[in-house]
N, C-alpha and C. Protein backbone atom coordinates (compact mmCIF):
# COMPACT_ATOMS: atom_id res chain seq x y z
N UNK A 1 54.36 75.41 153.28
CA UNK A 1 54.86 76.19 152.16
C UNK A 1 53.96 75.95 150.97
N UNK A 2 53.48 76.74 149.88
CA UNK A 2 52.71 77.20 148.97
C UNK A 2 53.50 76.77 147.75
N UNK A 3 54.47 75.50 148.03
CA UNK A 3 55.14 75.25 146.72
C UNK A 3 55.05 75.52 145.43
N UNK A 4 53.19 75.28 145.32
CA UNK A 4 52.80 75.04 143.87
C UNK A 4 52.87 76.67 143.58
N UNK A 5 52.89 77.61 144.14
CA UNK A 5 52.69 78.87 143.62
C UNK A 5 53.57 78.97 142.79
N UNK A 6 52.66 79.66 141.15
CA UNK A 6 53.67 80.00 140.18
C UNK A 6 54.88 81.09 140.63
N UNK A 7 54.77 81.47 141.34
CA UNK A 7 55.99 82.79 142.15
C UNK A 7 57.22 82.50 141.70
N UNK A 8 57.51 80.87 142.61
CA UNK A 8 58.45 80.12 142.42
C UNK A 8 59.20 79.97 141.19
N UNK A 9 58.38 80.16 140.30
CA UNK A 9 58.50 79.65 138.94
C UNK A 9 58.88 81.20 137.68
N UNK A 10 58.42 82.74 139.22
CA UNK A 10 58.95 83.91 138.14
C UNK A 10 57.50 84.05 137.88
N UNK A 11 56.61 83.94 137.82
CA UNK A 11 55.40 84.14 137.56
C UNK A 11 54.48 85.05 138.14
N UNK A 12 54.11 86.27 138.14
CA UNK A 12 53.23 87.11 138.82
C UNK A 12 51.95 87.72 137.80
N UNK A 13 50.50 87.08 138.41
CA UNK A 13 49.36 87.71 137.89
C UNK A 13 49.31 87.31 136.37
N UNK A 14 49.96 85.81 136.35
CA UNK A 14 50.11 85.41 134.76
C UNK A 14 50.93 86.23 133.67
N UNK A 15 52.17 86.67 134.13
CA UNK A 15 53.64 87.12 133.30
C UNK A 15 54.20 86.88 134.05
N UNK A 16 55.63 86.21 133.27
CA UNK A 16 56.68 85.56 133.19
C UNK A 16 57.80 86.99 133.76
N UNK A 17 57.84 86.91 135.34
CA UNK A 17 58.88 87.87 135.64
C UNK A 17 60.36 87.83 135.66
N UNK A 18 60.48 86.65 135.50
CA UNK A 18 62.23 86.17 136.03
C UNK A 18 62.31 84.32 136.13
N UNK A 19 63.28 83.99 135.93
CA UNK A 19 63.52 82.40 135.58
C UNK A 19 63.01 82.03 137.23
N UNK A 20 62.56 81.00 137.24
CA UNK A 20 62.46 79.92 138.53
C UNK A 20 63.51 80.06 139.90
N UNK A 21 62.94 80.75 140.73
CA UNK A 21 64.07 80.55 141.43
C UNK A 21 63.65 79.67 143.04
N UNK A 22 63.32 78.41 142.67
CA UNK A 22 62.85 77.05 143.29
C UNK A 22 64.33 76.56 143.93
N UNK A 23 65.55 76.97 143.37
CA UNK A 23 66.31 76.32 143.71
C UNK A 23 67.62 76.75 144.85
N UNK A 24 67.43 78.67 144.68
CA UNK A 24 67.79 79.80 145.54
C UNK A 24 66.32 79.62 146.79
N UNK A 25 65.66 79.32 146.30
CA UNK A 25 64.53 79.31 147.67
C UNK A 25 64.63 78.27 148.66
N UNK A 26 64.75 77.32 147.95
CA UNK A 26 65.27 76.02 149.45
C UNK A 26 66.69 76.05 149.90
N UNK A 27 67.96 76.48 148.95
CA UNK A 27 68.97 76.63 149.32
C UNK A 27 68.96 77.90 150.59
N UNK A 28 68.42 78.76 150.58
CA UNK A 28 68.32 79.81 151.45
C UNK A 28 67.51 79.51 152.43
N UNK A 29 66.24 78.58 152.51
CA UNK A 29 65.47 77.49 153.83
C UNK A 29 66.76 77.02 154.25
N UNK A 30 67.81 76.22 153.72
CA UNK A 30 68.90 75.60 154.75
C UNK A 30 69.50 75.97 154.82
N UNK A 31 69.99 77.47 154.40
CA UNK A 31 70.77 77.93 155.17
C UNK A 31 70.56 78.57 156.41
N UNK A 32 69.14 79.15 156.57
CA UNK A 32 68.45 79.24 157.88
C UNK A 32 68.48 78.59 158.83
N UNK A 33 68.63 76.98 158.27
CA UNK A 33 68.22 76.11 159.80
C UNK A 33 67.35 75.03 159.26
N UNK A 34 66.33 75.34 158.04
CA UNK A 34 65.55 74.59 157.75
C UNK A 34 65.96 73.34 157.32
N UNK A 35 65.38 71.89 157.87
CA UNK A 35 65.34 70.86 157.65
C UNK A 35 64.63 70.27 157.03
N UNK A 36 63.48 70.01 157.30
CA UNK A 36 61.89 69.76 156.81
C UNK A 36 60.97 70.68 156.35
N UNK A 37 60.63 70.23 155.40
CA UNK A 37 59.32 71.17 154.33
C UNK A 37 58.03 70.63 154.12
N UNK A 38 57.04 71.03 154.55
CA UNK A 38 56.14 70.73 154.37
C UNK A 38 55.06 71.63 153.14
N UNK A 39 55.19 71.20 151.88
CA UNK A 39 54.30 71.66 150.90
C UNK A 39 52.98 70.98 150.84
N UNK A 40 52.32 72.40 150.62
CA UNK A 40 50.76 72.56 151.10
C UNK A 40 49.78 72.00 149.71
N UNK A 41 48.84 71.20 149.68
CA UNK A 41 48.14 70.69 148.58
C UNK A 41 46.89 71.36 149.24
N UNK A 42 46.17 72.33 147.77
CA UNK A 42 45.25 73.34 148.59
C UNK A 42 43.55 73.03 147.41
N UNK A 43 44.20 72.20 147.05
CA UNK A 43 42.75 71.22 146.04
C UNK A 43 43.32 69.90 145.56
N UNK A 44 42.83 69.21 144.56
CA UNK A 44 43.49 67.38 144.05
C UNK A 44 44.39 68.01 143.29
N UNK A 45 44.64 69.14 142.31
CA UNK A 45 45.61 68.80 141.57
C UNK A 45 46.78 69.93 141.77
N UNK A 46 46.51 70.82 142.11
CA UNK A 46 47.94 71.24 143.70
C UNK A 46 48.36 70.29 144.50
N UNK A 47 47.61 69.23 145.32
CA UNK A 47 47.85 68.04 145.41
C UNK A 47 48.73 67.47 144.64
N UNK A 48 48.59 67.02 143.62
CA UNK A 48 49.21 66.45 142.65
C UNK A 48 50.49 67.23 142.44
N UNK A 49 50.23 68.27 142.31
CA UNK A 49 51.56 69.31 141.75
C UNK A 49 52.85 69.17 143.13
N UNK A 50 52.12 69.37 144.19
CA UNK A 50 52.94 69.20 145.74
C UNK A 50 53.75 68.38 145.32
N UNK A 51 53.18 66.90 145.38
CA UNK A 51 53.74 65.75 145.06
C UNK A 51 54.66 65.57 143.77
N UNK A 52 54.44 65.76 142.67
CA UNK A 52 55.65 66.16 141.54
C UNK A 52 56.72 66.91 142.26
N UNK A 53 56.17 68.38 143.09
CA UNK A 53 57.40 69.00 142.73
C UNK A 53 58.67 68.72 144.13
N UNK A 54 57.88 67.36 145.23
CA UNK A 54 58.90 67.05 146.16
C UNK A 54 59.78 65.64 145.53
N UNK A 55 59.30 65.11 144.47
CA UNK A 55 59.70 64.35 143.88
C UNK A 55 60.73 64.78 143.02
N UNK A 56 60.19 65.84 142.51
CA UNK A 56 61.84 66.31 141.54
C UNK A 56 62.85 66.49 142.87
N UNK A 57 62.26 67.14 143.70
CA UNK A 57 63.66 67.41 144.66
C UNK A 57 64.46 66.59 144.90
N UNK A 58 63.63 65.16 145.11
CA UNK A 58 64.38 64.30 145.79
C UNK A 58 64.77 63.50 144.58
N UNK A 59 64.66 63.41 143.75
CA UNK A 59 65.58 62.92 142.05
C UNK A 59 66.68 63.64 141.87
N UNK A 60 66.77 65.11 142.28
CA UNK A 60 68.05 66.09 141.93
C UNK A 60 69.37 65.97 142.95
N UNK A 61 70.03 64.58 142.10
CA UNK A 61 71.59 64.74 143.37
C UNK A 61 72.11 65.48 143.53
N UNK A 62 72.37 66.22 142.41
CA UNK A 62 73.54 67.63 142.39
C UNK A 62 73.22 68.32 143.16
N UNK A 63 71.88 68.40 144.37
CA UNK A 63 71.82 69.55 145.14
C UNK A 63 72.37 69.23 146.22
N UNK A 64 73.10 70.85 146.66
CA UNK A 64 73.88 70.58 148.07
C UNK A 64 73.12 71.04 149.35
N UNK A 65 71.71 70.97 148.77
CA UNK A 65 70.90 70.79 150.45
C UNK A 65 70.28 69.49 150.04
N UNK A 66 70.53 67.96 149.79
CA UNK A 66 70.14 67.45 149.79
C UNK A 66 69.17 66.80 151.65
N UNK A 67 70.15 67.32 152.01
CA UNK A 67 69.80 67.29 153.43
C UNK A 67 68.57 67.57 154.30
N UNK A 68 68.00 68.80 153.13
CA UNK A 68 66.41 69.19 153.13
C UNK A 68 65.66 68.10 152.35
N UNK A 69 64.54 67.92 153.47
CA UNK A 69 63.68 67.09 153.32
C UNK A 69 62.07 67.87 153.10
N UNK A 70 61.88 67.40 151.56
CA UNK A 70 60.58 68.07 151.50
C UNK A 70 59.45 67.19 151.47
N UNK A 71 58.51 66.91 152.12
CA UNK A 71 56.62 66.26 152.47
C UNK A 71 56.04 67.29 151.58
N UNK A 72 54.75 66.49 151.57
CA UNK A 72 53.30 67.14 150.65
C UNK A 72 52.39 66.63 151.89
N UNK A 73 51.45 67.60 151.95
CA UNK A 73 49.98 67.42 152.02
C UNK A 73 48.96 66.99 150.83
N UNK A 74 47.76 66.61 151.08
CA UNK A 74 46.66 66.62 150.27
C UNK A 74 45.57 66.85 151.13
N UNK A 75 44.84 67.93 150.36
CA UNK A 75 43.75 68.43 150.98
C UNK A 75 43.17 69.91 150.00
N UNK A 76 41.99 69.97 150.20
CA UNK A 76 41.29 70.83 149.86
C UNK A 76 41.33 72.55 150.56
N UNK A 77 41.67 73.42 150.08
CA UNK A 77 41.57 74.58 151.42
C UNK A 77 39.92 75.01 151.25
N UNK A 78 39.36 75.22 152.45
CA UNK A 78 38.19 75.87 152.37
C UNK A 78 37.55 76.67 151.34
N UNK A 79 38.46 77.70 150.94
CA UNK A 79 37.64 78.54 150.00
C UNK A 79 37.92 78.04 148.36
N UNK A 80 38.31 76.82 148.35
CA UNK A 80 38.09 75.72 147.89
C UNK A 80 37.42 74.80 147.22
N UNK A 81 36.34 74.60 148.22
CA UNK A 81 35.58 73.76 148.42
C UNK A 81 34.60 73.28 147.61
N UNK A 82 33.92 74.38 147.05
CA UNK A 82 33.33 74.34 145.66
C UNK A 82 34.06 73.21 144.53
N UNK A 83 34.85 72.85 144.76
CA UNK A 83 35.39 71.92 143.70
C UNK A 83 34.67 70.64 143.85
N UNK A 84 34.95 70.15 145.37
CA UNK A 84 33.75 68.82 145.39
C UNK A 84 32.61 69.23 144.51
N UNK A 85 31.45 69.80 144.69
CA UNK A 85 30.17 69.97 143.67
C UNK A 85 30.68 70.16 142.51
N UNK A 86 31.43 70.90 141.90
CA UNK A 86 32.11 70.65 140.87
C UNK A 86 32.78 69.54 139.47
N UNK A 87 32.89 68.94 140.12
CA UNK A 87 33.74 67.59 139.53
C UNK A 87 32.79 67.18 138.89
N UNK A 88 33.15 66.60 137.70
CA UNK A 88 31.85 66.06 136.95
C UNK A 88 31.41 64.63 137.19
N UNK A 89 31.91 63.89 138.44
CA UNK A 89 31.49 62.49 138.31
C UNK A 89 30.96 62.91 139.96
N UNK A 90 30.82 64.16 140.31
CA UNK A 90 30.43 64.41 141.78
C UNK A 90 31.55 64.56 143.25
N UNK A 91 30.76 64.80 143.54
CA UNK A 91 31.95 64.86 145.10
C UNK A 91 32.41 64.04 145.85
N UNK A 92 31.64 62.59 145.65
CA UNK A 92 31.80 61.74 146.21
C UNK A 92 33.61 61.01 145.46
N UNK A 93 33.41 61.53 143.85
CA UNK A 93 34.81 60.91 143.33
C UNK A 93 35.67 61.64 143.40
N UNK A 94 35.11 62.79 143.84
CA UNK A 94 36.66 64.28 144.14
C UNK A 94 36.74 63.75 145.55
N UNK A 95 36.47 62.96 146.44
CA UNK A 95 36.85 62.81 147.87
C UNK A 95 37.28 61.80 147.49
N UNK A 96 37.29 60.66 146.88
CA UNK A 96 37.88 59.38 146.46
C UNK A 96 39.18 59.73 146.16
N UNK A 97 39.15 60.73 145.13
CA UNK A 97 40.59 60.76 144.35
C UNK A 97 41.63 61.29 145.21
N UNK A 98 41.09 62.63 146.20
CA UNK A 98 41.86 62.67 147.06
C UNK A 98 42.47 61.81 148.05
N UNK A 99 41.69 60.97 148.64
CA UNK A 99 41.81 59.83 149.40
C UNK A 99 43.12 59.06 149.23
N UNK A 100 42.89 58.66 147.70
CA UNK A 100 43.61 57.71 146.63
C UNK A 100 45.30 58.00 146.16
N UNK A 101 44.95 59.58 146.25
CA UNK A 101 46.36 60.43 146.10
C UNK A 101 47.12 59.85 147.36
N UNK A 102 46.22 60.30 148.18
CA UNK A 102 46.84 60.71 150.08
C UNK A 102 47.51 59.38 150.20
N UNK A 103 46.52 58.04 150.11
CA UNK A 103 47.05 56.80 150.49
C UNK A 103 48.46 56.26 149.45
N UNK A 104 48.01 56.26 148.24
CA UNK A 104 49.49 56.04 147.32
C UNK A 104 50.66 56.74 147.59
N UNK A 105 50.57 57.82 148.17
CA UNK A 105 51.87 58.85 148.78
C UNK A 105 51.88 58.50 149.49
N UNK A 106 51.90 58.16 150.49
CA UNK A 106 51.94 58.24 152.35
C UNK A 106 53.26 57.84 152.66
N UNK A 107 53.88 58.78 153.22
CA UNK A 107 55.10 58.41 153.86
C UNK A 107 54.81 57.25 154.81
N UNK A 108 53.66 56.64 155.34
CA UNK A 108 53.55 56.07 156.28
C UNK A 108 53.72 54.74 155.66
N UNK A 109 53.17 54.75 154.52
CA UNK A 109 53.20 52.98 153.63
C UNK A 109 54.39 52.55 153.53
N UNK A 110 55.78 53.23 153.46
CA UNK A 110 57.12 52.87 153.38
C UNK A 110 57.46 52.44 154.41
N UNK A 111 57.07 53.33 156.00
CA UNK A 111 57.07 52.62 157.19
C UNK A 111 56.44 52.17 157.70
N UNK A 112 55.33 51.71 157.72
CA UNK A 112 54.17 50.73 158.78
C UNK A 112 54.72 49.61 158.48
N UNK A 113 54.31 48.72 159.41
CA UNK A 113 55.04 47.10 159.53
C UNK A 113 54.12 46.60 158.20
N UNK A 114 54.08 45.19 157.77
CA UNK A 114 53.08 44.84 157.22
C UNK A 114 52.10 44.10 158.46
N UNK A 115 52.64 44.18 159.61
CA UNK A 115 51.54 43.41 160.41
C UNK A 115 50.56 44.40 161.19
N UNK A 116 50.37 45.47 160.83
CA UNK A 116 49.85 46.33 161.10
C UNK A 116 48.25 45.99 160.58
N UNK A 117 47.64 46.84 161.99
CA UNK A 117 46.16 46.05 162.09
C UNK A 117 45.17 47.07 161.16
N UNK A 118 45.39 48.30 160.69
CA UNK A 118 44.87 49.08 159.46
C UNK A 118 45.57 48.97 158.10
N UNK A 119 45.14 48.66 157.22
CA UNK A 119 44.98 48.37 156.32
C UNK A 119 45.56 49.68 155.19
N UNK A 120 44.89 50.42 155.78
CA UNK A 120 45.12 52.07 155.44
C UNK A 120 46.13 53.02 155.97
N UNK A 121 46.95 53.35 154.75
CA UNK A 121 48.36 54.30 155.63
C UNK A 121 47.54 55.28 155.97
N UNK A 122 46.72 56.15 156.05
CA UNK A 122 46.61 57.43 156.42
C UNK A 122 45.64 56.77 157.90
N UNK A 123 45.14 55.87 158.03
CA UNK A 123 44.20 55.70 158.94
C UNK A 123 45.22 55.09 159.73
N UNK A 124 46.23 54.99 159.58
CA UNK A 124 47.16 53.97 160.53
C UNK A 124 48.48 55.28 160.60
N UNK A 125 48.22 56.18 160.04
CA UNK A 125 49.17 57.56 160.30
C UNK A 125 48.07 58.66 161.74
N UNK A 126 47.03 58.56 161.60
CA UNK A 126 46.22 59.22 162.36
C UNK A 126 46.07 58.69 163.52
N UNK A 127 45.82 57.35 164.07
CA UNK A 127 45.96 56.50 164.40
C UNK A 127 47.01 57.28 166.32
N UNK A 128 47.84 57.60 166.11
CA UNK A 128 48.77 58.20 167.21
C UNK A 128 49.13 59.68 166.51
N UNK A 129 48.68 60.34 167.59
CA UNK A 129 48.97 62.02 167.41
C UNK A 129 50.33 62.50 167.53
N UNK A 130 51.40 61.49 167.94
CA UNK A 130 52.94 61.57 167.78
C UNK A 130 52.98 61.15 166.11
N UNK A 131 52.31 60.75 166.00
CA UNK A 131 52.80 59.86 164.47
C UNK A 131 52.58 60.35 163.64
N UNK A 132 51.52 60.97 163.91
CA UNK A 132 51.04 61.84 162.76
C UNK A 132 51.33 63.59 162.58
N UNK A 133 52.09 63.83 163.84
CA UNK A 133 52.67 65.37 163.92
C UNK A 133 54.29 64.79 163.46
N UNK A 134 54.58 64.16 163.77
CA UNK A 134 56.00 64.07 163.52
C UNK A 134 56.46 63.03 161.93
N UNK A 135 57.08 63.60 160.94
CA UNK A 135 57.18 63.06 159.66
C UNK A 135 58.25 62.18 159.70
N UNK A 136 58.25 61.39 159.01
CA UNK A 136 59.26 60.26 159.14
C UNK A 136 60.66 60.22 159.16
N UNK A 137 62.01 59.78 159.49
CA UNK A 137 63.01 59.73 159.18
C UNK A 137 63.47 59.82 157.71
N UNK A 138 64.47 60.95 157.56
CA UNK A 138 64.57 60.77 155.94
C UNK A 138 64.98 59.80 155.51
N UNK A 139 64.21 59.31 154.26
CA UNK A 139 64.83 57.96 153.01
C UNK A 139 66.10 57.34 153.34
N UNK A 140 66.16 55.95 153.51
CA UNK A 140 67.44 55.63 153.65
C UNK A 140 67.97 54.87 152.32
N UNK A 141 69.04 54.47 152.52
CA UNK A 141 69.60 54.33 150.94
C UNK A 141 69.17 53.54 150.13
N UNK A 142 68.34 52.36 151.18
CA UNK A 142 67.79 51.57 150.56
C UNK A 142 65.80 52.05 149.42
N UNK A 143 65.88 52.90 150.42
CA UNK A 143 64.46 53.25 149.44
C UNK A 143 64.68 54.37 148.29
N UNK A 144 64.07 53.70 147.29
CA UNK A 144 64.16 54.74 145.74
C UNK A 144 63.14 55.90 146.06
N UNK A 145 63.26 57.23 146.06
CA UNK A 145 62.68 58.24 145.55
C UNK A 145 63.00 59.17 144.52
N UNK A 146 62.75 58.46 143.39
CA UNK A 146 62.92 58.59 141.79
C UNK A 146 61.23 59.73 141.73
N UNK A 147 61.37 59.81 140.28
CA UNK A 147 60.03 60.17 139.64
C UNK A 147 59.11 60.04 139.89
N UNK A 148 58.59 58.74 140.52
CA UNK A 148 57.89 57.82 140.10
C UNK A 148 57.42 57.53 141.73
N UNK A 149 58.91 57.87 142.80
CA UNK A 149 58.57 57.19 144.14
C UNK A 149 57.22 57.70 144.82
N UNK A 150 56.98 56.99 145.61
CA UNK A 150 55.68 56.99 146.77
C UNK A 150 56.63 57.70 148.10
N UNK A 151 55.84 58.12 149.46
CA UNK A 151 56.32 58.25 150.43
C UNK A 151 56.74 59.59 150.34
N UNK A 152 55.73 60.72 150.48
CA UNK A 152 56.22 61.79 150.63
C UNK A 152 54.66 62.61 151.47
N UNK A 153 53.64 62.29 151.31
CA UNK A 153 52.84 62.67 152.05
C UNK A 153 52.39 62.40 153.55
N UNK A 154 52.60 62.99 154.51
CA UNK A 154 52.79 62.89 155.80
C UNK A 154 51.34 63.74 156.66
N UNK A 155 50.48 64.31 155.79
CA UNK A 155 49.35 64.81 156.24
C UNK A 155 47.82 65.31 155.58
N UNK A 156 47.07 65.08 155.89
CA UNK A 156 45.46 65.53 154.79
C UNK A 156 45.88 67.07 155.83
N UNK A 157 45.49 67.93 154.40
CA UNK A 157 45.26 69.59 154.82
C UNK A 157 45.39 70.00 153.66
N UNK A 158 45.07 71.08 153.31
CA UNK A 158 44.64 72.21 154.28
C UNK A 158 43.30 71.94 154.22
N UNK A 159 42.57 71.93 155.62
CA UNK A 159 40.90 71.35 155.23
C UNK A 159 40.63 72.19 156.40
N UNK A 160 38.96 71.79 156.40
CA UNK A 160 38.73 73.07 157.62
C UNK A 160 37.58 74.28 156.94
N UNK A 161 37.12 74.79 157.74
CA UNK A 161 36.46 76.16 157.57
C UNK A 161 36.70 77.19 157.68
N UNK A 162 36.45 77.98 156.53
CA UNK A 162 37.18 79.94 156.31
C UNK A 162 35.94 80.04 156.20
N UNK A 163 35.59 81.12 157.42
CA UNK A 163 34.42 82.00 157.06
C UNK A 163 35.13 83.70 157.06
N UNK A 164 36.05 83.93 157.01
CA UNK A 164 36.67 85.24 156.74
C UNK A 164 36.54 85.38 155.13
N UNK A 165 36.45 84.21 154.48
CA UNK A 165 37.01 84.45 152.66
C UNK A 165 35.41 83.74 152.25
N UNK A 166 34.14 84.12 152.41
CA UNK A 166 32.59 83.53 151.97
C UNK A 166 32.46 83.78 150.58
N UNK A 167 33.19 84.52 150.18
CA UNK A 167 33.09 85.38 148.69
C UNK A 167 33.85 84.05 148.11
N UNK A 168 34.54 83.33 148.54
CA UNK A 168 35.03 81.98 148.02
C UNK A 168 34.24 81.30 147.60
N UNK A 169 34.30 80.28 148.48
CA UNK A 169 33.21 79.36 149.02
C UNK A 169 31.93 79.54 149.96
N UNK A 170 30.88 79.76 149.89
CA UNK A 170 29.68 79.90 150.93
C UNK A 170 29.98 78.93 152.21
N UNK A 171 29.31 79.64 153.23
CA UNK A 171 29.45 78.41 154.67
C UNK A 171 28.81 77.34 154.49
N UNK A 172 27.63 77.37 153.70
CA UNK A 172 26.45 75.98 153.71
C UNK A 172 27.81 75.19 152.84
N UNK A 173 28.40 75.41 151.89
CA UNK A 173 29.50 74.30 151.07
C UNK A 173 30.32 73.90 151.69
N UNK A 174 30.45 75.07 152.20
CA UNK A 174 31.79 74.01 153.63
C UNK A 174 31.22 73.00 154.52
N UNK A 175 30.41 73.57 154.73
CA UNK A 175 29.68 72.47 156.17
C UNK A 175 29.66 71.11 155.35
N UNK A 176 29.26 70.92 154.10
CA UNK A 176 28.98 69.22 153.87
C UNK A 176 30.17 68.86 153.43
C-alpha cells in the first residue's frame, strides 16, 4: 500500500480535495478481511513517512480495527534512483541512511534472540525465506508501540529495475 500518498490525506495534484480519509480507508481494509498492511517506502523519506504513519496507527486506541496490523518497507523504487547521486554527502550515505532506517525499525530486532549469530536485524531477517516473507506476530502487551516505537519494518523494497518508466531514472543509474 502507497500509504504516504497525499490521496489519503484529500490531496490531488497539490489541492486540498476533502479532509483525510486514512481512517475510513483501513476501517474498510478490515472490513474486507484485511489483517496485515504492508506500507510501501518508495525513497529514505517516504521511508520515513511509512514509518510515522504505522506508528500513529499503532498509538491510536480508540480505533476499532485495532486488530489491523500495519508494517513499512524501506527502499528506493527504481524510477527513483537518481536520489542516490543526488544526496549531497553521495550515495554511499543515501545507502547508509537507508540501511540505518531499515535496521532501527526492524520488526525483527524485537524478535531475534539476543544469541543470535548476526548481529544485524535485516541480515538475520533475510537470513530464512519463511522469515522474511512472513511478518511477525502482532505486538504483545508487553511491547510499547508509542511514537517513538521501533519494530514495524519487516522488508527492504521497493528496489529493483523499471525499464518501462527510463524517462525516470536511466538504466545505466539503476544498474549501480
Amino acid at each position: 500500500l502507497n500509504w504516504t500518498d497525499d490521496m489519503f490525506d484529500g490531496v490531488y495534484r497539490g489541492k486540498k480535495k476533502h479532509e483525510s480519509d486514512r481512517a475510513q480507508v483501513l476501517k474498510r481494509a478490515h472490513a474486507a478481511g484485511l489483517r496485515r498492511i504492508i506500507c510501501t517506502g518508495t525513497d529514505l523519506e517516504e521511508s520515513r513517512r511509512a514509518i510515522e504513519l504505522v506508528h500513529a496507527h499503532r498509538a491510536s486506541s480508540s480505533a476499532p480495527f485495532d486488530e489491523l496490523q500495519l508494517y513499512s518497507t524501506v527502499g528506493v523504487h527504481p524510477t527513483q534512483c537518481s536520489l542516490f547521486e543526488q544526496h549531497p554527502d553521495g550515495a554511499e550515505a543515501y545507502a547508509k541512511a537507508l540501511r540505518s532506517l531499515a535496521e532501527t525499525h526492524s520488526a525483527r530486532a524485537l524478535s531475534s534472540s539476543p544469541s543470535s549469530s548476526s548481529s544485524s536485524p535485516i541480515a538475520a531477517s533475510s537470513s530464512s525465506s519463511e522469515a522474511a516473507a512472513t511478518p511477525p506476530p502482532p505486538p504483545s502487551s508487553s511491547a510499547s508501540f508509542g511514537a517513538t516505537s521501533l519494530g514495524c519494518v519487516v522488508a527492504l523494497g521497493e528496489m529493483g529495475l523499471d525499464y518501462d518508466r527510463l524517462k525516470f531514472c536511466p538504466a545505466e543509474t539503476q544498474l549501480r
